[in-house]
C-alpha atoms as a PDB file:
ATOM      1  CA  UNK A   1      53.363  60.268 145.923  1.00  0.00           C
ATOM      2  CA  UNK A   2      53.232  59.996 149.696  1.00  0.00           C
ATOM      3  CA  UNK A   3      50.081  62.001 150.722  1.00  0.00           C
ATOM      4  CA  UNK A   4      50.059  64.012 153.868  1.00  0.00           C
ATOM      5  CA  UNK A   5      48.019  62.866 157.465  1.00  0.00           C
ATOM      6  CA  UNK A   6      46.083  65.344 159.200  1.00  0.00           C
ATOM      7  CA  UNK A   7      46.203  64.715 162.913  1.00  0.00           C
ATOM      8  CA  UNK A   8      43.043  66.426 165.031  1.00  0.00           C
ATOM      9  CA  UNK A   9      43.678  66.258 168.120  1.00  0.00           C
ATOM     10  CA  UNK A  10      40.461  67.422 170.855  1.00  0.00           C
ATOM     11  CA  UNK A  11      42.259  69.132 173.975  1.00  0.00           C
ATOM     12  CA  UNK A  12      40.815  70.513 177.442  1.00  0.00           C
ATOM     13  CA  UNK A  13      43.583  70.418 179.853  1.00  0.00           C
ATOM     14  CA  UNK A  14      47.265  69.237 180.668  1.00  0.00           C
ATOM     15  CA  UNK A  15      48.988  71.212 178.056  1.00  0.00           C
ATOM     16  CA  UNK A  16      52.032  68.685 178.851  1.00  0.00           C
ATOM     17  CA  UNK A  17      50.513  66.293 177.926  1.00  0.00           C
ATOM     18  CA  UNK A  18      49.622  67.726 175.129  1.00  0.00           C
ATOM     19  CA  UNK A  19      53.020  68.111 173.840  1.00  0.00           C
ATOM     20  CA  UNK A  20      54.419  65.305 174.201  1.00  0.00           C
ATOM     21  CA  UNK A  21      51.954  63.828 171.881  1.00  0.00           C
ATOM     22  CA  UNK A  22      52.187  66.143 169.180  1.00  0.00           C
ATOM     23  CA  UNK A  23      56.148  65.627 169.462  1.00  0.00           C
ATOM     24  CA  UNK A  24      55.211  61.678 169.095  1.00  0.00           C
ATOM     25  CA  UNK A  25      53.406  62.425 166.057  1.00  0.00           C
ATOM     26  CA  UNK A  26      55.815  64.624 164.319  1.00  0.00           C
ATOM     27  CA  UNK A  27      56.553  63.659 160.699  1.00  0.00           C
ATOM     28  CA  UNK A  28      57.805  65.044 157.792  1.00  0.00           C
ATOM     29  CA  UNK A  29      54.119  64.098 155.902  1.00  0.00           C
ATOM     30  CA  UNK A  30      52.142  64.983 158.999  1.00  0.00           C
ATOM     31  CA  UNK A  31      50.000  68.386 160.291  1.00  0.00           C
ATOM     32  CA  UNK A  32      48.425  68.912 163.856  1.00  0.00           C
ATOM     33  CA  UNK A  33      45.246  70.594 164.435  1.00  0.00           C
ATOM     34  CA  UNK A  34      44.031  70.932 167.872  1.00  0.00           C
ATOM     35  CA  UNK A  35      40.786  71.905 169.137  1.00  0.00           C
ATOM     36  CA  UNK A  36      40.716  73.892 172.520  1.00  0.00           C
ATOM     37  CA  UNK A  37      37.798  73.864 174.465  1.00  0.00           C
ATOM     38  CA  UNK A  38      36.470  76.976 174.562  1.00  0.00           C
ATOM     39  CA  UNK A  39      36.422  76.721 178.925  1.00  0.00           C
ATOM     40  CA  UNK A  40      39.927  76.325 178.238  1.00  0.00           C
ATOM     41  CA  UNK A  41      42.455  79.601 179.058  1.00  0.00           C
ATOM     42  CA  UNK A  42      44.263  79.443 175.429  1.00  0.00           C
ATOM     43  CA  UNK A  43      47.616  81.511 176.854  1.00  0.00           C
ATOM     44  CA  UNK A  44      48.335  77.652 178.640  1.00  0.00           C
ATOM     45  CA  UNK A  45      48.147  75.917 175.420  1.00  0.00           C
ATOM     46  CA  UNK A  46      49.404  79.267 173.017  1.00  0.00           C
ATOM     47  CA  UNK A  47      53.383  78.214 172.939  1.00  0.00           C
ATOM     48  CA  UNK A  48      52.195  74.783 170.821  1.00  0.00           C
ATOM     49  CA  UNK A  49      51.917  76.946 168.289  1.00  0.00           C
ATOM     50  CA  UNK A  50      55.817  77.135 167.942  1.00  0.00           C
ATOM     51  CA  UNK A  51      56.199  73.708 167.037  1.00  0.00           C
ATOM     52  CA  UNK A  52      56.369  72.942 163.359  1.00  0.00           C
ATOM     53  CA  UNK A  53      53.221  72.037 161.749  1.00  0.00           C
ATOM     54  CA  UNK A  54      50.922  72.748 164.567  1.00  0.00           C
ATOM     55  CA  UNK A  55      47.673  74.398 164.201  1.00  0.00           C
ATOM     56  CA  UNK A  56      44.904  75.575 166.403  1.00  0.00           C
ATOM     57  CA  UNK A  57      40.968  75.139 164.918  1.00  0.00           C
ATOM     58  CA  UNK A  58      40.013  78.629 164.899  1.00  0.00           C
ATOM     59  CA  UNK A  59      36.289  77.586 165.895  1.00  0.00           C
ATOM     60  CA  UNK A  60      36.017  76.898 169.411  1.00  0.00           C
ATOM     61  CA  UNK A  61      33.136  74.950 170.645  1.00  0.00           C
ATOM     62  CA  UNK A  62      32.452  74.927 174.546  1.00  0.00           C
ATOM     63  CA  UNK A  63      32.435  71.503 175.154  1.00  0.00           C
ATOM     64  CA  UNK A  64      30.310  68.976 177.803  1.00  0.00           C
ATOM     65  CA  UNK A  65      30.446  65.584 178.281  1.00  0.00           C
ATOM     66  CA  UNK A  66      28.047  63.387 176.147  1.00  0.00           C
ATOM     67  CA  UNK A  67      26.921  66.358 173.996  1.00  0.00           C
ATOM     68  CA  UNK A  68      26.726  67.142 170.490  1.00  0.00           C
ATOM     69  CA  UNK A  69      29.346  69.564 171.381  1.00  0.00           C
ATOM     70  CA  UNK A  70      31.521  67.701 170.577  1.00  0.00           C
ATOM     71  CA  UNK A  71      30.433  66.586 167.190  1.00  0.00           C
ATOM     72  CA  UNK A  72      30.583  70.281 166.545  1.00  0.00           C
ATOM     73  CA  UNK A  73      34.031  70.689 167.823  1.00  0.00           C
ATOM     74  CA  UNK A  74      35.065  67.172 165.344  1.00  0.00           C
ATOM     75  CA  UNK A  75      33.189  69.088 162.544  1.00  0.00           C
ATOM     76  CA  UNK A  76      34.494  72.475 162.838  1.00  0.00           C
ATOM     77  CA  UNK A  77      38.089  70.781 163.108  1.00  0.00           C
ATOM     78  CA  UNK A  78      37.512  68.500 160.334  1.00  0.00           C
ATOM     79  CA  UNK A  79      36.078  71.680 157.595  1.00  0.00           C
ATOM     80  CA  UNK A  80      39.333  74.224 158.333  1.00  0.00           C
ATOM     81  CA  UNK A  81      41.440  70.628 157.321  1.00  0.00           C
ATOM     82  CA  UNK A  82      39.494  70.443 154.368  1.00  0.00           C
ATOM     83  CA  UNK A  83      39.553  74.144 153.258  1.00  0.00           C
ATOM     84  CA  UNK A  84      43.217  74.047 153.987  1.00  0.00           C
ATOM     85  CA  UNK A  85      43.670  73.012 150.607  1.00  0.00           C
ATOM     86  CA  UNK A  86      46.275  70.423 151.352  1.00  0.00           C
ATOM     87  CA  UNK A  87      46.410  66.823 149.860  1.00  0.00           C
ATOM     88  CA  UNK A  88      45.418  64.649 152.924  1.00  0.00           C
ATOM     89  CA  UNK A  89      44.760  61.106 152.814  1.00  0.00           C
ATOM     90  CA  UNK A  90      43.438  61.124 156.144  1.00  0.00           C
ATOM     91  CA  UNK A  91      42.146  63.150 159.014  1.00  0.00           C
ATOM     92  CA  UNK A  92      42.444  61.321 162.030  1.00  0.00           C
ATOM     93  CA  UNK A  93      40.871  62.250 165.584  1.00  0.00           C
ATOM     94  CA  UNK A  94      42.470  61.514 168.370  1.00  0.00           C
ATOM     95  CA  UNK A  95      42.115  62.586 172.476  1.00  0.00           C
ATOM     96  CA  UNK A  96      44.909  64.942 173.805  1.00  0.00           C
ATOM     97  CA  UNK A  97      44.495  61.597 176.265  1.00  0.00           C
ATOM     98  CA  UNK A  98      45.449  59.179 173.620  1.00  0.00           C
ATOM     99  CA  UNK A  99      49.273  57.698 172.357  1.00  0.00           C
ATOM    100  CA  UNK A 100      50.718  56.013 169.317  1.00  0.00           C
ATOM    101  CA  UNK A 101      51.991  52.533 169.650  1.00  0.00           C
ATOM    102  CA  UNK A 102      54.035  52.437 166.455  1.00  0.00           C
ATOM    103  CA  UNK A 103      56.923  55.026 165.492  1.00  0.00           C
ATOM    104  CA  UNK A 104      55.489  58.101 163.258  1.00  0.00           C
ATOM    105  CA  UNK A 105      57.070  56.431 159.802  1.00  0.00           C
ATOM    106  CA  UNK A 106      54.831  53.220 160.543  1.00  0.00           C
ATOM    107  CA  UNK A 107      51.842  55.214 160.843  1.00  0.00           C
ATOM    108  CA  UNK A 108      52.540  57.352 157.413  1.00  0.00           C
ATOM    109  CA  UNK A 109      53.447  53.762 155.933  1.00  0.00           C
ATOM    110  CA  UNK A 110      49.971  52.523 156.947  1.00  0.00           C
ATOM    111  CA  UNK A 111      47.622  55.317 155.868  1.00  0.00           C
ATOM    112  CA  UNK A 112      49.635  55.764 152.337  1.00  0.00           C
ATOM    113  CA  UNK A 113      48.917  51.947 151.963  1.00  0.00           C
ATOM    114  CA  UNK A 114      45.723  52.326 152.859  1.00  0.00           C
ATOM    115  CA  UNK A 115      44.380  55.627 151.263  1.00  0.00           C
ATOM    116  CA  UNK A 116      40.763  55.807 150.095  1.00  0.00           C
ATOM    117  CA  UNK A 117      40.113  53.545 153.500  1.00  0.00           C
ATOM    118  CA  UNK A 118      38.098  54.826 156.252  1.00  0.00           C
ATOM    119  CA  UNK A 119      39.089  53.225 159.886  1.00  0.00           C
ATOM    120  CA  UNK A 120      35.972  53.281 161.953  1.00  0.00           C
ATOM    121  CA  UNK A 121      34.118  51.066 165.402  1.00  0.00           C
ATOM    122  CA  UNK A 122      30.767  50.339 163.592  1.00  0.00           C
ATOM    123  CA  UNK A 123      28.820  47.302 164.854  1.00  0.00           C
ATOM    124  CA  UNK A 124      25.184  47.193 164.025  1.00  0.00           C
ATOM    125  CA  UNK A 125      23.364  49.243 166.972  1.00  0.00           C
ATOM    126  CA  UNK A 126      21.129  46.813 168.785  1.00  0.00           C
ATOM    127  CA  UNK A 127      22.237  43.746 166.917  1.00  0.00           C
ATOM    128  CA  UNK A 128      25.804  44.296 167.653  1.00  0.00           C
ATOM    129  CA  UNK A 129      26.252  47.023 170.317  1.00  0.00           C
ATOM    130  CA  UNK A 130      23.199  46.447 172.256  1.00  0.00           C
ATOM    131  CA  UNK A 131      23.957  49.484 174.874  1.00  0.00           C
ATOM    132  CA  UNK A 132      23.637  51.890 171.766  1.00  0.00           C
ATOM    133  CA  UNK A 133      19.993  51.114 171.240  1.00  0.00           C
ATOM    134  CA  UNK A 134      19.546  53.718 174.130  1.00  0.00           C
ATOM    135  CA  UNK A 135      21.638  56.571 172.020  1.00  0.00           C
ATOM    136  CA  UNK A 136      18.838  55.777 169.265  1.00  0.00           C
ATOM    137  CA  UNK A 137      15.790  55.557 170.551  1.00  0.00           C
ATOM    138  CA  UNK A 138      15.810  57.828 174.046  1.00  0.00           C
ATOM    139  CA  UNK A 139      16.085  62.141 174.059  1.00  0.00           C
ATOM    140  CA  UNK A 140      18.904  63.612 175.564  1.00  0.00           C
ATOM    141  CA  UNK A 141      18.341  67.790 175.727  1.00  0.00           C
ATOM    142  CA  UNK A 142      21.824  68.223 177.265  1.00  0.00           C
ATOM    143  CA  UNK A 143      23.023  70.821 174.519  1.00  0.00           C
ATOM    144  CA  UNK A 144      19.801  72.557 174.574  1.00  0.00           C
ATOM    145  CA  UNK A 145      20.540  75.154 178.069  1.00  0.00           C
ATOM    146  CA  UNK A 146      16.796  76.248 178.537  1.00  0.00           C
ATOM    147  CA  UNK A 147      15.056  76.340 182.347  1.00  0.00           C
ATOM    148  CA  UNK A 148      14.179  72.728 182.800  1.00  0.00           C
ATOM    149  CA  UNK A 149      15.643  71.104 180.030  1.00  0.00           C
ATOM    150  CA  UNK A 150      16.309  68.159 181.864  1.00  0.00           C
ATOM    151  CA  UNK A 151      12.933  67.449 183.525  1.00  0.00           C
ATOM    152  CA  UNK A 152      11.730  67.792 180.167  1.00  0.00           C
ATOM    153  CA  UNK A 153      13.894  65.179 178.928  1.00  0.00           C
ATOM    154  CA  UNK A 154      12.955  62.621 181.990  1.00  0.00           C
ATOM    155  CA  UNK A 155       9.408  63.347 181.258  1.00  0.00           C
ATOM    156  CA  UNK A 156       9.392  62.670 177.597  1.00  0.00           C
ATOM    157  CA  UNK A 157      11.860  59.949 178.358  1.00  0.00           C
ATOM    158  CA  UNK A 158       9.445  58.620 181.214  1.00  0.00           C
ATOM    159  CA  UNK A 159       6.478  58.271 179.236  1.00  0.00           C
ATOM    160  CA  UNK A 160       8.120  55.931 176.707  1.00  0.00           C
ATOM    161  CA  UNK A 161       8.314  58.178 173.614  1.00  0.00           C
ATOM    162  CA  UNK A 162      11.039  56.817 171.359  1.00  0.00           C
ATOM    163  CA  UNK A 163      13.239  58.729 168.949  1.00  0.00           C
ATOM    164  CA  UNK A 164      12.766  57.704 164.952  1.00  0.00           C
ATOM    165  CA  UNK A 165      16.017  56.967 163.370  1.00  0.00           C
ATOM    166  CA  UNK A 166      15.293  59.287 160.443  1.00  0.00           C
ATOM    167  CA  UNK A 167      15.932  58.603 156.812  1.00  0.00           C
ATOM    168  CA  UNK A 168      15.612  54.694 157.325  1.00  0.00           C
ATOM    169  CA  UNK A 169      19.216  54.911 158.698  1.00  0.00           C
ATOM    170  CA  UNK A 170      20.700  51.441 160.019  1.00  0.00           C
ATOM    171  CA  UNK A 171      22.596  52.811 162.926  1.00  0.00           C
ATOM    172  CA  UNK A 172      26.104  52.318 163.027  1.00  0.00           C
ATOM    173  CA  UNK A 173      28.744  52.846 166.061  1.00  0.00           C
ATOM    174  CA  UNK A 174      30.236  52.643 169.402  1.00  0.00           C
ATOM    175  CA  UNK A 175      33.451  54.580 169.555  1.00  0.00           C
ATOM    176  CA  UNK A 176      34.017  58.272 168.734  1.00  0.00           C
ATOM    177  CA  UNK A 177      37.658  57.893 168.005  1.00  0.00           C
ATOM    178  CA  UNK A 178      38.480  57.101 164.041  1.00  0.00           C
ATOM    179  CA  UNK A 179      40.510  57.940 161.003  1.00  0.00           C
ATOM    180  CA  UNK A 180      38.165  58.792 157.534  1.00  0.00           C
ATOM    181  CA  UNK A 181      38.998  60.294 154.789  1.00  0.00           C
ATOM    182  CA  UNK A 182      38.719  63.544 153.459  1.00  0.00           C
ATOM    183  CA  UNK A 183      35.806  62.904 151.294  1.00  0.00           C
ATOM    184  CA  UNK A 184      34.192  60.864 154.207  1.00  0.00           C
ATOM    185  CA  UNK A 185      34.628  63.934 156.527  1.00  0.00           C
ATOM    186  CA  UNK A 186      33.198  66.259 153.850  1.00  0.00           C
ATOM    187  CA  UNK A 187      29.898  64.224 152.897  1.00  0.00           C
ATOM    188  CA  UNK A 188      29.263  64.178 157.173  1.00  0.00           C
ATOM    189  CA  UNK A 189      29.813  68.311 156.512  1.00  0.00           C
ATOM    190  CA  UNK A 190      27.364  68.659 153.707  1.00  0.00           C
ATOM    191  CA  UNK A 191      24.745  66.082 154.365  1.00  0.00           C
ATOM    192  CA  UNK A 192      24.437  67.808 158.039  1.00  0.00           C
ATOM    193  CA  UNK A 193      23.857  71.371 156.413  1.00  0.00           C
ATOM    194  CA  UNK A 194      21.616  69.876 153.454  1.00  0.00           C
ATOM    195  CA  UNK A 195      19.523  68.244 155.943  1.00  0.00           C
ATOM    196  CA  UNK A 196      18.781  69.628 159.420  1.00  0.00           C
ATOM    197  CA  UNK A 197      16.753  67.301 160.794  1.00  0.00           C
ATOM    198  CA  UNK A 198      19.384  64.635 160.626  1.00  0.00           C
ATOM    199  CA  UNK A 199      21.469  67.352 162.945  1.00  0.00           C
ATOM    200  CA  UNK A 200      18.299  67.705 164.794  1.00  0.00           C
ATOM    201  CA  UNK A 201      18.254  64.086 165.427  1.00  0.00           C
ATOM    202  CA  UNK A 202      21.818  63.353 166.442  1.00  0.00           C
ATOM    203  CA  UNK A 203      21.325  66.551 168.963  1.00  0.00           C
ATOM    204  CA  UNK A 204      18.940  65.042 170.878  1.00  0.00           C
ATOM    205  CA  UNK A 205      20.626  61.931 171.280  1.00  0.00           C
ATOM    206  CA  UNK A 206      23.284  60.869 174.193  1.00  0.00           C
ATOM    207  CA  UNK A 207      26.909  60.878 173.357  1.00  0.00           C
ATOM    208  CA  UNK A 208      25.835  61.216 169.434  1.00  0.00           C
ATOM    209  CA  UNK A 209      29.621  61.939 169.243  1.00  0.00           C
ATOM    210  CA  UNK A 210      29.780  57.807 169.360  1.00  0.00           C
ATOM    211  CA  UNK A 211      27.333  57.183 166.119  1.00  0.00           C
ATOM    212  CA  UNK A 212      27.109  59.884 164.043  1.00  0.00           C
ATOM    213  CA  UNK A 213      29.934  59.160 161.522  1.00  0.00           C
ATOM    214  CA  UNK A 214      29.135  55.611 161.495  1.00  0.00           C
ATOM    215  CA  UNK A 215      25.847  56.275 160.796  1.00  0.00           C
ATOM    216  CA  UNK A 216      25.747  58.989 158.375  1.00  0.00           C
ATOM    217  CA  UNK A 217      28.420  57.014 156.391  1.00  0.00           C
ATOM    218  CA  UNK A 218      27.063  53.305 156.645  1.00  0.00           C
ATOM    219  CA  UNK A 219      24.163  54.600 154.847  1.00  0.00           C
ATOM    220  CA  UNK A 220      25.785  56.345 152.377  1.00  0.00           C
ATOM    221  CA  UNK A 221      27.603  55.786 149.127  1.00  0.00           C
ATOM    222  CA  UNK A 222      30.659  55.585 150.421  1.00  0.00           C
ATOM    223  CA  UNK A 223      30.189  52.420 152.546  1.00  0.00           C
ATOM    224  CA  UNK A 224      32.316  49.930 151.128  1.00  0.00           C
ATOM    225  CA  UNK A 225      35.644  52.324 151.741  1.00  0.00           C
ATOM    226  CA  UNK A 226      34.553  52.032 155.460  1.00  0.00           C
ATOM    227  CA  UNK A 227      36.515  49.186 157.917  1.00  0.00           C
ATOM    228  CA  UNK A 228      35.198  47.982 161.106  1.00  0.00           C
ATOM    229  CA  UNK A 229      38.433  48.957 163.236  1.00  0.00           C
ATOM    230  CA  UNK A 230      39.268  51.944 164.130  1.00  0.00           C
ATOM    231  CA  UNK A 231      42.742  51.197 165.055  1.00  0.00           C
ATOM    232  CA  UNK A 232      43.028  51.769 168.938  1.00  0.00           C
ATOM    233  CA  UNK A 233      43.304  49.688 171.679  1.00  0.00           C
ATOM    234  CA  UNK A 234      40.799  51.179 174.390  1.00  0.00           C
ATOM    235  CA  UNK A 235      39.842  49.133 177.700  1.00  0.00           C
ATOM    236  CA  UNK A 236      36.056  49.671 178.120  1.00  0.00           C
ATOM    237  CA  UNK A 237      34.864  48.018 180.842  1.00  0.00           C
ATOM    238  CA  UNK A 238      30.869  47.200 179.720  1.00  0.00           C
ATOM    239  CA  UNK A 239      28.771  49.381 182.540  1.00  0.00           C
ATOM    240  CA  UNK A 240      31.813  52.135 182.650  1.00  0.00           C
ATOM    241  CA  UNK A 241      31.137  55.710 181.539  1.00  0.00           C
ATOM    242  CA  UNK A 242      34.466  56.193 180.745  1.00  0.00           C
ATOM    243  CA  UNK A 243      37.530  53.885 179.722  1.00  0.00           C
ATOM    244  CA  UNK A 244      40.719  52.343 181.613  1.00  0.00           C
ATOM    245  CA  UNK A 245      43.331  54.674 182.177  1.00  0.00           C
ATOM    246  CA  UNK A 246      45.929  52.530 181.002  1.00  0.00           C
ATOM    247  CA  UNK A 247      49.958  51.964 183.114  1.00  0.00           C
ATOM    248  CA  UNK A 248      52.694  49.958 182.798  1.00  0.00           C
ATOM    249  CA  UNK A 249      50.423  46.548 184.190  1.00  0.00           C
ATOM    250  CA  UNK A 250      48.927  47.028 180.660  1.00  0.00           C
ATOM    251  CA  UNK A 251      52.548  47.040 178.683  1.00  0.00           C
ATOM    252  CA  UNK A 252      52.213  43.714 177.456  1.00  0.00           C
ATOM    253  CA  UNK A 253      48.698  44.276 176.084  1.00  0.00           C
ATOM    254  CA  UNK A 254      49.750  47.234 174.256  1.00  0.00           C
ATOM    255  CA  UNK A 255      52.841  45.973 172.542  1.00  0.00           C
ATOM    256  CA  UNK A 256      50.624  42.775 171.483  1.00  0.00           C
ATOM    257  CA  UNK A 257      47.700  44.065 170.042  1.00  0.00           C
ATOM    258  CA  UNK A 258      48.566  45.317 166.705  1.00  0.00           C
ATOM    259  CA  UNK A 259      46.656  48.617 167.223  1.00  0.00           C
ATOM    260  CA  UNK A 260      48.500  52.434 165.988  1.00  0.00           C
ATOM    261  CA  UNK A 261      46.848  54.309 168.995  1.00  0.00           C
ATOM    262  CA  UNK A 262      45.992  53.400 172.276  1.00  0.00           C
ATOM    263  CA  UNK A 263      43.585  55.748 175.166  1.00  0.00           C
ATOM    264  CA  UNK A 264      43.814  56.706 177.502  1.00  0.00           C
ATOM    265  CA  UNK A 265      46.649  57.681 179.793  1.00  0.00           C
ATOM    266  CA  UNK A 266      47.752  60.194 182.535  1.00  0.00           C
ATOM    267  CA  UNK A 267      51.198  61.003 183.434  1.00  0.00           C
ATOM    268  CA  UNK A 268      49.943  62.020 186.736  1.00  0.00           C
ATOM    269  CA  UNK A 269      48.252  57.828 187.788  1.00  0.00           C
ATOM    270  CA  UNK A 270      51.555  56.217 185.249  1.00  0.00           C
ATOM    271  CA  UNK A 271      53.944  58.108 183.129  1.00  0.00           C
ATOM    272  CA  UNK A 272      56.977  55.193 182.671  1.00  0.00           C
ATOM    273  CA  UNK A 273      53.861  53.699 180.609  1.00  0.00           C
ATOM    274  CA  UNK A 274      54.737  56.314 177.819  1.00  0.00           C
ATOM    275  CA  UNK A 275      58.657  55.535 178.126  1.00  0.00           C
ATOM    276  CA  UNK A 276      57.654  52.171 177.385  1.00  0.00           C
ATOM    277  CA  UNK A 277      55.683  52.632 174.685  1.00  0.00           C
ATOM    278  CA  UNK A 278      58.490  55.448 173.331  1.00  0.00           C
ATOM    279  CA  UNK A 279      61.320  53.116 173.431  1.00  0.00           C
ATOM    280  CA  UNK A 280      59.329  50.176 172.132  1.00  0.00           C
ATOM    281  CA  UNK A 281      58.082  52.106 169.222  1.00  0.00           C
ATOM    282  CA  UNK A 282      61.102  53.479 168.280  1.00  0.00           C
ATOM    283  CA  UNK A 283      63.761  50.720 168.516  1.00  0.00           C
ATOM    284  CA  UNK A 284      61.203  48.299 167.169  1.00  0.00           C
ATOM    285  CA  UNK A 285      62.220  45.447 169.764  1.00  0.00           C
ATOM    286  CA  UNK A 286      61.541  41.944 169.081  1.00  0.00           C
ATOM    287  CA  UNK A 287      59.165  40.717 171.761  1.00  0.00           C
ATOM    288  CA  UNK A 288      60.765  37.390 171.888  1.00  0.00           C
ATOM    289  CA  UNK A 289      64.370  38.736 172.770  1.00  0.00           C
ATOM    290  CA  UNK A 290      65.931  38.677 176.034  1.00  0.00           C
ATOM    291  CA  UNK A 291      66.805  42.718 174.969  1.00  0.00           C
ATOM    292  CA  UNK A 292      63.010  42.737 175.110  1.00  0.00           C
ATOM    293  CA  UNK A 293      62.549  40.523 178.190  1.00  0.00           C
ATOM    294  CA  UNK A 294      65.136  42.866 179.911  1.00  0.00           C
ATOM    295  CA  UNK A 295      63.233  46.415 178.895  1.00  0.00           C
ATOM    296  CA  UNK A 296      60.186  44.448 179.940  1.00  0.00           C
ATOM    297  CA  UNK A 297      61.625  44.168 183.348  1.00  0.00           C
ATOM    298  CA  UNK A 298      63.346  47.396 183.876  1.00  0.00           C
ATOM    299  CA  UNK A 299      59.569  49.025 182.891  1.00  0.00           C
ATOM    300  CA  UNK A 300      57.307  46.692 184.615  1.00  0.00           C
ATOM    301  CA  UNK A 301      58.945  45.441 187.467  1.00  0.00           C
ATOM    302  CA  UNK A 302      60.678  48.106 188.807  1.00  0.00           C
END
C-alpha cells in the first residue's frame, strides 16, 4: 500500500511562485496544505484553491521573522493534516521559497521506502551547532507585543541571566525545514498542550522555529525513527541571517548533491534556475552525457 505525502507549504507573498511549486509537487499520492500569513490579502492566493488537492490551513497565524509565530503557523498546519483523517506517511514543510530536485514519483518512492522515518537537521546545540547555544540560553520577547518588550529583553539579556533548558532536554537543531511523521508531528502537538512551560520556553527563545522539533523529539521516545538530514540542500553562509538565494551558477551543485529539495530561489534574481532543475528532474539526464553537457551549456552559459 503506497501511503499518501502531505506537503505544508508556509506562504507570504509571490503567489506565482507559489504555483509553480505546488504544480512541481503534484502527484497522484500527494496533498498540499498551505499556510497564508495572516498580513497576507488571501483573494491573491484564493484561485490555488482550484488546483487538485490543494488546501488552505484554516488557522492563520500573523507571522514575524524569528518568532514563535511561526512554530504556531507549522503547528496549526501540521493538527488540520492530522485530523484530516487521511493515511499520511509524512508531513513535510517546506518554504513557498523552496523547489524539488527530483521528479514527484522519486519523492513518493522515497518516503514509501522510508515510512516510520523522520528527516530532520539535529546536531547537538553547543557541541555541534555552536551558534544555537544563543537560541538556548538568551530571552527573546519578540512574540510578546507589550510597551517595551524589547528593552526588557536587552536588560534581562544584559545582565547575564540565562534561560534553563527545561525538562533536562539535550537541545537538538539548526534548520526549521524537515519531513516527520505523523506520529512525530502529533507528540510535538500534545506534549506542547500537556506542558506549557515547555511552550513557554521555546517562546522566549530566538528563531525557536529552528529547535523545537529537534528538541522535543530527541528527547523523546521516538528518537531512534529520527535521521540527521533533512533532505535539502540550503547555502548558509555561517554569520548570514538568511540563506543563498540560489541561480543557475549553483546548477551543478544542485544536480550533485543527492538532496529532494533545495531553498531558496526567486524568479525575480534567476528563474532559468527552475527550468533547469524542471528538465533535469524530469528527463532524469545522465550527468556524464554530452545530452547533459549540452543542457548544461544551453542553461549555464547562455
Amino acid at each position: 500500500m503506497h501511503l499518501k505525502l502531505a506537503h505544508l507549504i508556509l506562504a507570504h507573498a509571490q503567489p506565482k511562485q507559489l504555483e509553480r511549486l505546488i504544480n512541481r509537487l503534484q502527484h497522484p499520492n500527494a496533498d498540499i496544505y498551505i499556510h497564508l500569513d495572516e498580513k497576507a490579502n488571501l483573494n491573491s492566493f484564493d484561485y490555488l484553491q482550484c488546483i487538485p488537492n490543494v488546501y488552505f490551513v484554516k488557522k492563520r497565524s500573523r507571522i514575524y521573522w524569528g518568532t514563535y509565530s511561526l512554530v504556531q503557523a507549522t503547528l496549526d498546519g501540521m493538527e488540520q493534516i492530522i485530523e484530516s483523517g487521511m493515511p499520511y506517511s509524512h508531513i513535510n514543510l517546506l518554504s513557498a521559497q523552496d523547489y524539488p530536485l527530483k521528479n514527484s514519483n522519486d519523492i513518493a518512492a522515497f518516503f514509501n521506502a522510508n515510512t516510520g522515518k523522520s528527516f530532520m537537521d539535529s546536531p547537538v546545540i553547543g557541541a555541534e551547532w555552536k551558534d544555537g547555544v544563543y537560541r538556548v540560553e538568551n530571552y527573546n520577547f519578540g512574540d510578546y507585543h507589550f510597551p517595551g518588550h524589547y528593552l526588557l529583553q536587552y536588560l534581562v539579556n544584559v545582565s547575564r541571566i540565562k534561560k534553563k533548558t527545561p525538562h533536562g532536554f539535550k537541545p537538538y537543531g539548526r534548520s526549521q525545514w524537515l519531513t516527520i511523521t505523523p506520529a512525530c508531528a502529533g507528540y510535538v502537538i500534545n506534549y506542547l498542550r500537556i506542558y506549557p512551560e515547555i511552550k513557554r520556553y521555546f517562546r522566549m527563545s530566538f528563531a525557536p522555529d529552528e529547535f523545537i522539533f529537534q528538541t522535543i523529539l530527541g528527547n523523546s521516545p521516538l528518537k531512534n525513527t529520527l535521521v540527521n538530514d533533512n533532505l535539502r540542500h540550503i547555502d548558509f553562509p555561517v554569520g548570514n541571517l538568511h540563506p543563498t538565494t540560489l541561480t543557475v551558477a549553483d546548477a551543478k551543485t544542485l544536480t550533485n548533491c543527492g538532496k529532494l529539495y533545495a531553498r531558496k530561489f526567486n524568479p525575480s534574481v534567476d528563474g532559468v534556475i527552475l527550468n533547469y532543475l524542471d528538465w533535469v528532474a524530469e528527463f532524469g539526464v545522465d550527468l556524464n552525457s554530452e545530452e547533459y553537457k549540452c543542457l548544461d551549456y544551453i542553461f549555464t552559459k547562455n
